[in-house]
Protein backbone atom coordinates (compact mmCIF):
# COMPACT_ATOMS: atom_id res chain seq x y z
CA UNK A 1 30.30 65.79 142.24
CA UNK A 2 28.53 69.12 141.34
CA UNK A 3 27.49 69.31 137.57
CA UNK A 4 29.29 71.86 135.46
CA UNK A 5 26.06 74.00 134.73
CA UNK A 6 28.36 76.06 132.54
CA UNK A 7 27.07 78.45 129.20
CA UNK A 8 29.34 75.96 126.92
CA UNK A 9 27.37 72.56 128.94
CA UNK A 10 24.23 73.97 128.90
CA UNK A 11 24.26 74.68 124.90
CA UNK A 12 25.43 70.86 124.61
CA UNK A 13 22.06 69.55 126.69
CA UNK A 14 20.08 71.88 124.23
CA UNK A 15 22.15 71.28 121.21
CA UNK A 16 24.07 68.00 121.27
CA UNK A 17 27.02 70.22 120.27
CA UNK A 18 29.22 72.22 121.80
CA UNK A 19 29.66 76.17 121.55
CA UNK A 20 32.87 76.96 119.65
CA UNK A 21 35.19 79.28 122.09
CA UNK A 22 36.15 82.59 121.12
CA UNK A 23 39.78 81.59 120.63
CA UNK A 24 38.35 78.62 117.95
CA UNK A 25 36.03 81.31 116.34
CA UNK A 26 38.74 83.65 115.80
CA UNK A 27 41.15 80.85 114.34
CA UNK A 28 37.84 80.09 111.78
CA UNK A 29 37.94 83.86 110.81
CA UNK A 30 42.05 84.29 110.65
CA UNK A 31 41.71 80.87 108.46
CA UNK A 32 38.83 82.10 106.29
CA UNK A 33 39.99 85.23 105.40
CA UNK A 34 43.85 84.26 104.85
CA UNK A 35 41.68 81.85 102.40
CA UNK A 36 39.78 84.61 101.02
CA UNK A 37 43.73 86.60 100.73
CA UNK A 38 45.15 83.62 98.64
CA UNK A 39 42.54 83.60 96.50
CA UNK A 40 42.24 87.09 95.98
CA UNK A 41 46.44 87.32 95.18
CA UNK A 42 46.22 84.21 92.76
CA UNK A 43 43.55 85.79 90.69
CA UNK A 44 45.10 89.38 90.76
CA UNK A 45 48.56 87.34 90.05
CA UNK A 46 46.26 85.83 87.04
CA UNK A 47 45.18 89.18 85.94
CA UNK A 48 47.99 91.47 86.44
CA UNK A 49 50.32 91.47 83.18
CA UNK A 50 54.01 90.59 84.17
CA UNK A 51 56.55 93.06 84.56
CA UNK A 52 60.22 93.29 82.39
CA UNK A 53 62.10 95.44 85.09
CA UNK A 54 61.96 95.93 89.00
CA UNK A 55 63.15 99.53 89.45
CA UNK A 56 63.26 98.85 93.46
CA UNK A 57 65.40 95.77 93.06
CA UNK A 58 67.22 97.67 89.81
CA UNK A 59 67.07 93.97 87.56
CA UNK A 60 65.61 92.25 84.72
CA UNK A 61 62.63 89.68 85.91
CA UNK A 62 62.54 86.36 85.16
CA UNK A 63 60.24 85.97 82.10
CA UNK A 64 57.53 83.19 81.23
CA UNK A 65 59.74 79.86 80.70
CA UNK A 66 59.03 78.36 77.59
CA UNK A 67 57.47 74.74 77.88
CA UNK A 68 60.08 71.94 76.30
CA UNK A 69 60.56 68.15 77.08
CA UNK A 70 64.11 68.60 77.35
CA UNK A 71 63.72 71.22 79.13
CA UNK A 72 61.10 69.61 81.83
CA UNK A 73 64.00 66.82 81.98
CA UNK A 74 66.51 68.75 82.52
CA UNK A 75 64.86 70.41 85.60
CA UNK A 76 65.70 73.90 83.66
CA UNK A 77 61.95 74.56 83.41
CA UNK A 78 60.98 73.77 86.92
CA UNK A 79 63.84 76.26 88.29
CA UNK A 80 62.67 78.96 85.38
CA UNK A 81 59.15 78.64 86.49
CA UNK A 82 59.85 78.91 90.40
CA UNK A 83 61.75 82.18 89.40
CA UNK A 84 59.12 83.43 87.33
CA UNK A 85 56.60 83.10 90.11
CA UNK A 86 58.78 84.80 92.36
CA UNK A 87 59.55 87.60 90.38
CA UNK A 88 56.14 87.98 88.97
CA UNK A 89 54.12 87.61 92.27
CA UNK A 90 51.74 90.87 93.05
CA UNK A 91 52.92 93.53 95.11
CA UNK A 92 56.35 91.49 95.14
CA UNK A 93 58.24 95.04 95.86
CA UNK A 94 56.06 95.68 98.77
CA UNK A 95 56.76 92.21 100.33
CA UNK A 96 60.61 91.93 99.28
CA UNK A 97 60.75 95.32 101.45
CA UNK A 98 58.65 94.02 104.61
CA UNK A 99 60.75 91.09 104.75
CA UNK A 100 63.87 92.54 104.71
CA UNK A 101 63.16 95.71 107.04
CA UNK A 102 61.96 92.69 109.90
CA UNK A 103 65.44 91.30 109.71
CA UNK A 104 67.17 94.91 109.93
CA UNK A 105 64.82 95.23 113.05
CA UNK A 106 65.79 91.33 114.83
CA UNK A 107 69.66 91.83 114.57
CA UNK A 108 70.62 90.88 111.38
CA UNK A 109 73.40 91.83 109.80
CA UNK A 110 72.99 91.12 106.40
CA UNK A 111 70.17 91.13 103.95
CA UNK A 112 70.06 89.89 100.25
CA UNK A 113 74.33 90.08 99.86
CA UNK A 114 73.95 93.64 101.63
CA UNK A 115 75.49 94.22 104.75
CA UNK A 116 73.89 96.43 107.68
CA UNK A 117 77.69 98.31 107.96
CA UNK A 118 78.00 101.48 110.47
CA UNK A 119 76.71 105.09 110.27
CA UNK A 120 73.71 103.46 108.46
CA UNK A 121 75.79 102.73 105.36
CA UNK A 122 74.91 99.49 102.95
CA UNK A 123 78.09 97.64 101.78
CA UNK A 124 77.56 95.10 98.89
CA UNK A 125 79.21 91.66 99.55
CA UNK A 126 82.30 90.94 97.38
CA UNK A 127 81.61 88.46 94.86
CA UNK A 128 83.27 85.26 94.71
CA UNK A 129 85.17 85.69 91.19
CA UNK A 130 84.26 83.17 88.70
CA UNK A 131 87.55 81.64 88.24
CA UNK A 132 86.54 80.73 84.02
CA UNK A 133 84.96 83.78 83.90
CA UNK A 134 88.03 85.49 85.17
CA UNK A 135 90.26 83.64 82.98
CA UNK A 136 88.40 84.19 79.51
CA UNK A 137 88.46 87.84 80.34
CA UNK A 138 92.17 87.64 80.91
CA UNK A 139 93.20 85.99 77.48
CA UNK A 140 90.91 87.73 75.82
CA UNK A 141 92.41 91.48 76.95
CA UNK A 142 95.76 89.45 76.34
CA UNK A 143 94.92 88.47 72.92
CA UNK A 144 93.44 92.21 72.04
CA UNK A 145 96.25 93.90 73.26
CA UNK A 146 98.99 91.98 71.26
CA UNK A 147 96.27 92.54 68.16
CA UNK A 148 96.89 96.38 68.61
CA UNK A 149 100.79 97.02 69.61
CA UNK A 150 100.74 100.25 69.03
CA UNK A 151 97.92 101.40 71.13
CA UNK A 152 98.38 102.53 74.46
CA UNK A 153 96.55 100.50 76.78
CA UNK A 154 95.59 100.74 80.50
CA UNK A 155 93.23 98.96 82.93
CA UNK A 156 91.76 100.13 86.43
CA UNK A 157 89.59 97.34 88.46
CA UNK A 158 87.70 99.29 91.59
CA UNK A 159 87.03 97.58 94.75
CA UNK A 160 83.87 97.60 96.44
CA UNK A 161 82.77 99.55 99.30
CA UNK A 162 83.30 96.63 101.64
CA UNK A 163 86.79 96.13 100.70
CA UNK A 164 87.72 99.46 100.54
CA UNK A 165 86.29 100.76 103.85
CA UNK A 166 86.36 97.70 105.56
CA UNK A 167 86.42 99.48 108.81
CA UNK A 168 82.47 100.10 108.36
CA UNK A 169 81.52 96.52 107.85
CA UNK A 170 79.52 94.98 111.09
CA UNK A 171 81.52 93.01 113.62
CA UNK A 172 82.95 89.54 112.22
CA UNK A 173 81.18 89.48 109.02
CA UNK A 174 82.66 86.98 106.70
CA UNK A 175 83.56 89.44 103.66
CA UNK A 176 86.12 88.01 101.11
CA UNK A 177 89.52 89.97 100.60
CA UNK A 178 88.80 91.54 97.41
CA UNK A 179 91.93 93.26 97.38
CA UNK A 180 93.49 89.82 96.84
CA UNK A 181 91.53 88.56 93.90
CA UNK A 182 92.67 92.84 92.13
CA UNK A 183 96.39 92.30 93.04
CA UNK A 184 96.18 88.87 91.07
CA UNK A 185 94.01 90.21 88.32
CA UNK A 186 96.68 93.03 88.08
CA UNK A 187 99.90 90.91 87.72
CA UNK A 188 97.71 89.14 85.00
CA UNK A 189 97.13 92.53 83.89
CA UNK A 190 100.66 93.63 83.89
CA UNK A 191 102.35 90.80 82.33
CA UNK A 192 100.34 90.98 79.32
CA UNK A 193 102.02 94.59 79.01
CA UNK A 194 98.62 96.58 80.13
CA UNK A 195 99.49 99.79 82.32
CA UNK A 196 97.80 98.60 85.80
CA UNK A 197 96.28 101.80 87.67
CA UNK A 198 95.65 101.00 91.15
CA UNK A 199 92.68 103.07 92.55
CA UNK A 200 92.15 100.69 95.28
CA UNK A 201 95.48 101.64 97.00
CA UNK A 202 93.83 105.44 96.08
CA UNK A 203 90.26 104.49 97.64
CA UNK A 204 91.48 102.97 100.82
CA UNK A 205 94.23 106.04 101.58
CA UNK A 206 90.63 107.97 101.26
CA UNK A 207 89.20 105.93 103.43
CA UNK A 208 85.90 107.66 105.79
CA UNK A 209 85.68 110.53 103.38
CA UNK A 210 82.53 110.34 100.97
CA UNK A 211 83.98 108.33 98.62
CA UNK A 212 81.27 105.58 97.85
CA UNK A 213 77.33 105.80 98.37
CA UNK A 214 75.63 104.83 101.59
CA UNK A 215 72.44 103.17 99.76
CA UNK A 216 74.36 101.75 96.33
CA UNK A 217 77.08 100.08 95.26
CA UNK A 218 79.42 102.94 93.16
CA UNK A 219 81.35 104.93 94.41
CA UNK A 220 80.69 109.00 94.69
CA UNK A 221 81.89 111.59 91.98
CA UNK A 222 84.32 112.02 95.06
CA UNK A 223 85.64 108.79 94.77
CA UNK A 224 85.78 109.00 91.01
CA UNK A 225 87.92 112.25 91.11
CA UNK A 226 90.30 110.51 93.58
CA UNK A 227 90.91 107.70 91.32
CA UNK A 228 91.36 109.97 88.13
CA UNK A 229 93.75 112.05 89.71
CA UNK A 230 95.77 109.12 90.72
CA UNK A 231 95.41 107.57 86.96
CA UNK A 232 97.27 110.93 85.43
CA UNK A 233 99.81 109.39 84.64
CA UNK A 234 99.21 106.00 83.46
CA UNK A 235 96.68 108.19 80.81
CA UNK A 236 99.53 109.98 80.16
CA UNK A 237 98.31 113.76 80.63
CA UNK A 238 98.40 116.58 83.40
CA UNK A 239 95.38 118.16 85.30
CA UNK A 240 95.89 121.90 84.38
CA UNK A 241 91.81 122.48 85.70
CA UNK A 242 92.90 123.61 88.69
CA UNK A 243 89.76 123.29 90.85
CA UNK A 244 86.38 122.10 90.26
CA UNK A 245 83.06 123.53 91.25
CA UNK A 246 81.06 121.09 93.18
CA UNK A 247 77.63 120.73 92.31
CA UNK A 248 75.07 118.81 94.68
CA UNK A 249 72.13 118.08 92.18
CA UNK A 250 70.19 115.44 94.58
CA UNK A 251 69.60 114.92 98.51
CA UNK A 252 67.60 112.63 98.44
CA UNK A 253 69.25 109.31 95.91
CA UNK A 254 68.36 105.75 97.83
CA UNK A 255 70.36 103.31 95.37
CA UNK A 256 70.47 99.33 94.47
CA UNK A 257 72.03 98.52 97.79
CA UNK A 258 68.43 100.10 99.61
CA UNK A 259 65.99 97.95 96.90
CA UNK A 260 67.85 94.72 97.84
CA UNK A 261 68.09 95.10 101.74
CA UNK A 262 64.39 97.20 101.92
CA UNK A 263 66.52 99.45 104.26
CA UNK A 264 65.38 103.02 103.23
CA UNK A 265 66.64 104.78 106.52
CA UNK A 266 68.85 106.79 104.97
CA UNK A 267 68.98 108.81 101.67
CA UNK A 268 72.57 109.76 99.57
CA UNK A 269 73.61 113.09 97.67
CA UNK A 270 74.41 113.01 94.40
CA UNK A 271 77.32 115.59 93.34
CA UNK A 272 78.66 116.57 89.83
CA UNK A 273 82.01 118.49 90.09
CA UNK A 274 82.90 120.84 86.78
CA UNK A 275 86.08 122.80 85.73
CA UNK A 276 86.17 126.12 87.35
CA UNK A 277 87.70 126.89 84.55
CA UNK A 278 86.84 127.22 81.20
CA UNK A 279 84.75 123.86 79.95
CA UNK A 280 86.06 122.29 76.80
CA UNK A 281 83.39 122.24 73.98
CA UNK A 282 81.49 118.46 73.41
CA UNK A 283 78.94 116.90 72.50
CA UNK A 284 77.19 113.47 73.04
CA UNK A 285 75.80 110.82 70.88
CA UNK A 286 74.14 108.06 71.70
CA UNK A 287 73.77 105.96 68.72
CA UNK A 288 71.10 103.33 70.53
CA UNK A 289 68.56 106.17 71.31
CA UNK A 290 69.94 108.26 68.33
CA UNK A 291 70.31 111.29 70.69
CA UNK A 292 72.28 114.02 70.92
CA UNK A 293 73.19 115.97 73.73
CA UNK A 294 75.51 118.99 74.57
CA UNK A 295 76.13 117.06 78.51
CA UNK A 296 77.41 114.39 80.06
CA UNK A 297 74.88 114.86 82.52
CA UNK A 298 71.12 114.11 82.19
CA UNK A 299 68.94 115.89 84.43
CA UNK A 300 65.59 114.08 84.08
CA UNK A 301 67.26 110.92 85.66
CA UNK A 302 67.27 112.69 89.14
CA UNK A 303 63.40 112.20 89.02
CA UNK A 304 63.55 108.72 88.55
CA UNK A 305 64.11 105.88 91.21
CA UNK A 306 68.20 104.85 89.98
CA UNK A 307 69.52 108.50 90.13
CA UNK A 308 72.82 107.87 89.40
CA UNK A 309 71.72 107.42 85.88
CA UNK A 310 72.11 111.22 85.76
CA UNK A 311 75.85 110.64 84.20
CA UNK A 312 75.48 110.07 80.70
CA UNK A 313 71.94 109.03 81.28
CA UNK A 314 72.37 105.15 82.24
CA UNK A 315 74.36 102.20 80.78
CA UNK A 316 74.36 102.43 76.68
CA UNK A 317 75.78 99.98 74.03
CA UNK A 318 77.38 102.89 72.99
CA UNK A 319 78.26 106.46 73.72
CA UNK A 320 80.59 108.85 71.61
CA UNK A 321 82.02 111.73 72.71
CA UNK A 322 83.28 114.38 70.43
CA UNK A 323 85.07 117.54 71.66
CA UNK A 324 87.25 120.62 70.36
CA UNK A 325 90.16 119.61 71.57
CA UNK A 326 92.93 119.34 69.77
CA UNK A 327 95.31 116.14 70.88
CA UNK A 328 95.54 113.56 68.26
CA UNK A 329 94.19 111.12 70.45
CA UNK A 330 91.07 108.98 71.07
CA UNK A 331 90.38 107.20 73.64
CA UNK A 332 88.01 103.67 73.72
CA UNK A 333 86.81 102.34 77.12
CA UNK A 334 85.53 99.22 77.93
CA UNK A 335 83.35 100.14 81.17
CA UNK A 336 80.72 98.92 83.19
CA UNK A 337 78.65 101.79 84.72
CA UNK A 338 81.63 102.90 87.28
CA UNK A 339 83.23 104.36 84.06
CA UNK A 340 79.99 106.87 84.01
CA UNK A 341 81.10 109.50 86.89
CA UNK A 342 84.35 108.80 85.81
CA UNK A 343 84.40 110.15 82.02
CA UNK A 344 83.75 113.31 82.91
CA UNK A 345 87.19 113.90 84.28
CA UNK A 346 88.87 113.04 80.98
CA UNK A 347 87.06 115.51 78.71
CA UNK A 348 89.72 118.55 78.29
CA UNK A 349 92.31 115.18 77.33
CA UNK A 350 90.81 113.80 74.11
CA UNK A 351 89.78 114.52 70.83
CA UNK A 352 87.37 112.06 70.96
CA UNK A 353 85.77 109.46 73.41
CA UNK A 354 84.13 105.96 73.02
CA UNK A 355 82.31 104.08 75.82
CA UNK A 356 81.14 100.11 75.19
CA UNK A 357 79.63 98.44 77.60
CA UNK A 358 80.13 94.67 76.79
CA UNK A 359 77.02 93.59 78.25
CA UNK A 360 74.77 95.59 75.67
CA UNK A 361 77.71 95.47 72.56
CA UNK A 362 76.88 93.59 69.58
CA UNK A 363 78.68 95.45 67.09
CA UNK A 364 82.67 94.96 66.10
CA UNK A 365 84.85 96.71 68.30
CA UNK A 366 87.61 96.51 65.48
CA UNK A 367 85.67 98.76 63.36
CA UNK A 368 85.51 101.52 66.12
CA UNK A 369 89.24 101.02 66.68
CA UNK A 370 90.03 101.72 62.64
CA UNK A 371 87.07 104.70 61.92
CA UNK A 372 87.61 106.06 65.71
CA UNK A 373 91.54 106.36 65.10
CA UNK A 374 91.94 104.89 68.45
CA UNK A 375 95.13 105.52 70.24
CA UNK A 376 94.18 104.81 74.15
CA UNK A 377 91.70 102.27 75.46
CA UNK A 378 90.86 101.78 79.02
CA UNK A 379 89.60 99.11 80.84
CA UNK A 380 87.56 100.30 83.91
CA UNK A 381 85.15 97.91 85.61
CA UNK A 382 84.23 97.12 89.36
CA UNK A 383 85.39 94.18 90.77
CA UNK A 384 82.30 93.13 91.45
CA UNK A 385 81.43 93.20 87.48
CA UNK A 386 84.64 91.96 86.37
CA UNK A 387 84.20 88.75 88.97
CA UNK A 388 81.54 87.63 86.74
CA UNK A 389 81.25 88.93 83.47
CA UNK A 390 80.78 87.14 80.28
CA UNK A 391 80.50 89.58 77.90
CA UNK A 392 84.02 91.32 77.40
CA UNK A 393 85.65 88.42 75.79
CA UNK A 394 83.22 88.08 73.46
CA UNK A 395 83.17 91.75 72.64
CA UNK A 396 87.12 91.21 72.52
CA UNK A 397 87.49 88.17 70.49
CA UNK A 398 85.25 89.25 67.98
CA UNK A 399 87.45 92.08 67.33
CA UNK A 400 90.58 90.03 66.78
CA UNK A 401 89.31 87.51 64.92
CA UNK A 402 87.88 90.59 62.91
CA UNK A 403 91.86 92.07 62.72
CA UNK A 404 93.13 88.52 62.09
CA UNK A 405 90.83 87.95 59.40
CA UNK A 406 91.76 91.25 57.61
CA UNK A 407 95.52 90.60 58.26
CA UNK A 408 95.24 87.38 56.50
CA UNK A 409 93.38 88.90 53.51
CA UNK A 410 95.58 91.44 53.12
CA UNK A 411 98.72 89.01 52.86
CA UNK A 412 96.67 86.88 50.64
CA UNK A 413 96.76 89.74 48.06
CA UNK A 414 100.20 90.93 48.61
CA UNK A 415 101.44 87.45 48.10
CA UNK A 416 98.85 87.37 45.09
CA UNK A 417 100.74 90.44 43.99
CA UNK A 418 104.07 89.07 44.22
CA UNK A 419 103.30 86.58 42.53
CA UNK A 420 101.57 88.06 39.45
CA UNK A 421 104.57 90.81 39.41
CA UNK A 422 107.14 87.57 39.18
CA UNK A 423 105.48 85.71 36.49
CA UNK A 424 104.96 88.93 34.45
């Protein structure tokens, strides 16, 4: 048999070794300098100070877990680190986006909870509602509302876009009937004698027009307007505006539902709609940031990455509204951020206007109710929100333990009263 006189045999007769092929050299070089990658991310991970907030992703990050045997035990530190490293690693933004643009491009149809839906649009995935959750929220409201008979009370919960315009959702996706877990919530609702306004029925008769964001997960000032109109009369007053004068302030808004799918094809507009009319006179305080402000809206949001922060500025513990009107009435809402292009709407209606958001309230809401000479509160969340949430019933238990406690002090001294006035 001839002898292989080949380049790679001929280096082995000189060498005893053999001469690496190019495919082997270029593994050694892919190898080394993923190597010299790793190395280079770990120490700029090291270096780089961690980070509170993701504006792309529109959430807290997970923090530096705090060492504890019990908590090593419990495995509660192990799953708190593995977050933190997640949410802390470098460039995470730019990677959370690569990832999730590949699976847009192979097929997929969903991406972090978001759905790829038609015309481009991004539809959030209905929560599961967290039946204790649910339930604690429920008898809560129930207890608050028998706390304060003679306040007129009302209570809107607002579907998602994926319940609501169903028809957009990608072919067999496995989306929970939202509509389902409302019209429960609402009998709840309605037996504990709230006034149930129904602005999903509203939403889906709306259905196609522009009536929730294509790249986040509120609905438009469009959709707002629809469902005020068809709240009139639960709120108990008329629409005498006539029209409104639409306003587009932004083109170019890419929401929450874009930072958690890394889809950034296409971009929303952002709309503010005023009287035509004459405006009623207001102003805004926002005790947290002890600012005042003659607008609901705030301009300088529109240059930041969550735009829709342009109505009242973002989520607050607090906002007051305080207008000219004369009514005799003021109205308290317990909102999650929904409520924000929704306010608007009710300005011409009230002499004054308070906004909590549970999730940020530590204060008394019973105090509010007695200085703020409450006589309407509204409860307007998202479904999505309301699924989950944790925070109303302690906001509303606190304030009728609050009432309780002064009811019982108060017939403490009468019967103290009685009492002295008989043996006298």
């Amino acid at each position: 048999m001839a002898e292989n006189n080949s380049p790679e045999n001929r280096a082995v007769k000189r060498t005893g070794r053999r001469k690496p092929n190019l495919r082997n050299r270029l593994a050694g070089k892919i190898t080394k300098i993923t190597a010299i990658i790793v190395i280079l991310l770990i120490l700029l991970n090291l270096v780089t100070p961690d980070r509170t907030f993701s504006s792309n992703e529109n959430r807290n990050l997970e923090q530096r877990p705090h060492f504890t045997a019990a908590s090593v035990i419990s495995g509660e530190f192990t799953q708190s680190l593995t977050s933190y490293l997640n949410d802390q690693f470098v460039l995470r933004d730019t990677w959370v986006s690569m990832n999730h643009a590949l699976k847009a491009a192979s097929g997929q149809k969903e991406s972090g909870d978001v759905y790829f839906g038609k015309h481009g649009t991004l539809l959030a995935r209905p929560e599961k509602p967290d039946e204790t959750a649910v339930s604690e929220s429920e008898n809560a409201m129930k207890a608050f509302k028998n706390a304060y008979p003679g306040v007129s009370m009302d209570v809107m919960i607002v579907p998602c876009a994926a319940a609501a315009e169903s028809e957009l959702l990608p072919a067999y996706a496995p989306v929970r009937d939202q509509y389902d877990d409302i019209l429960t919530e609402e009998e709840q609702f309605a037996s504990c004698g709230y006034s149930v306004i129904k602005a999903g029925d509203t939403l889906r008769e709306h259905s196609g027009e522009y009536i929730y964001y294509k790249t986040d997960h509120h609905w438009t000032t469009l959709g707002a307007w629809y469902a005020f109109r068809s709240s009139e009369e639960a709120l108990g007053i008329t629409d005498d505006s006539g029209s409104y004068t639409d306003h587009v302030v932004s083109t170019d808004f890419a929401g929450t539902l874009a930072s958690q799918s890394g889809s950034y094809g296409h971009r929303d507009e952002i709309h503010v709609f005023e009287p035509a009319g004459t405006a009623p006179e207001y102003y805004v305080y926002i005790p947290d940031l002890k600012q005042t402000t003659t607008s609901v809206y705030d301009s300088s949001k529109l240059e930041e990455k969550d735009q829709y922060q342009v109505f009242l500025g973002g989520n607050h513990p607090l906002v007051e509204i305080h207008t000219a009107n004369r009514t005799d009435r003021n109205l308290l809402i317990f909102k999650d951020s929904y409520a924000n292009s929704f306010v608007p709407f009710l300005l011409s209606y009230f002499d004054n206007i308070y906004m909590i958001d549970p999730r940020y309230y530590y204060d008394n809401a019973a105090s509010l109710m007695s200085t703020g000479g409450i006589t309407d509160v509204l409860f307007l969340y998202s479904q999505n929100t309301f699924a989950k949430d944790k925070s109303l019933k302690d906001v509303l238990n606190d304030a009728v333990s609050d009432v309780s406690e002064n009811k019982s002090q108060t017939e403490s001294v009468g019967g103290n009263v009685s009492g002295n006035a008989s043996g006298s």
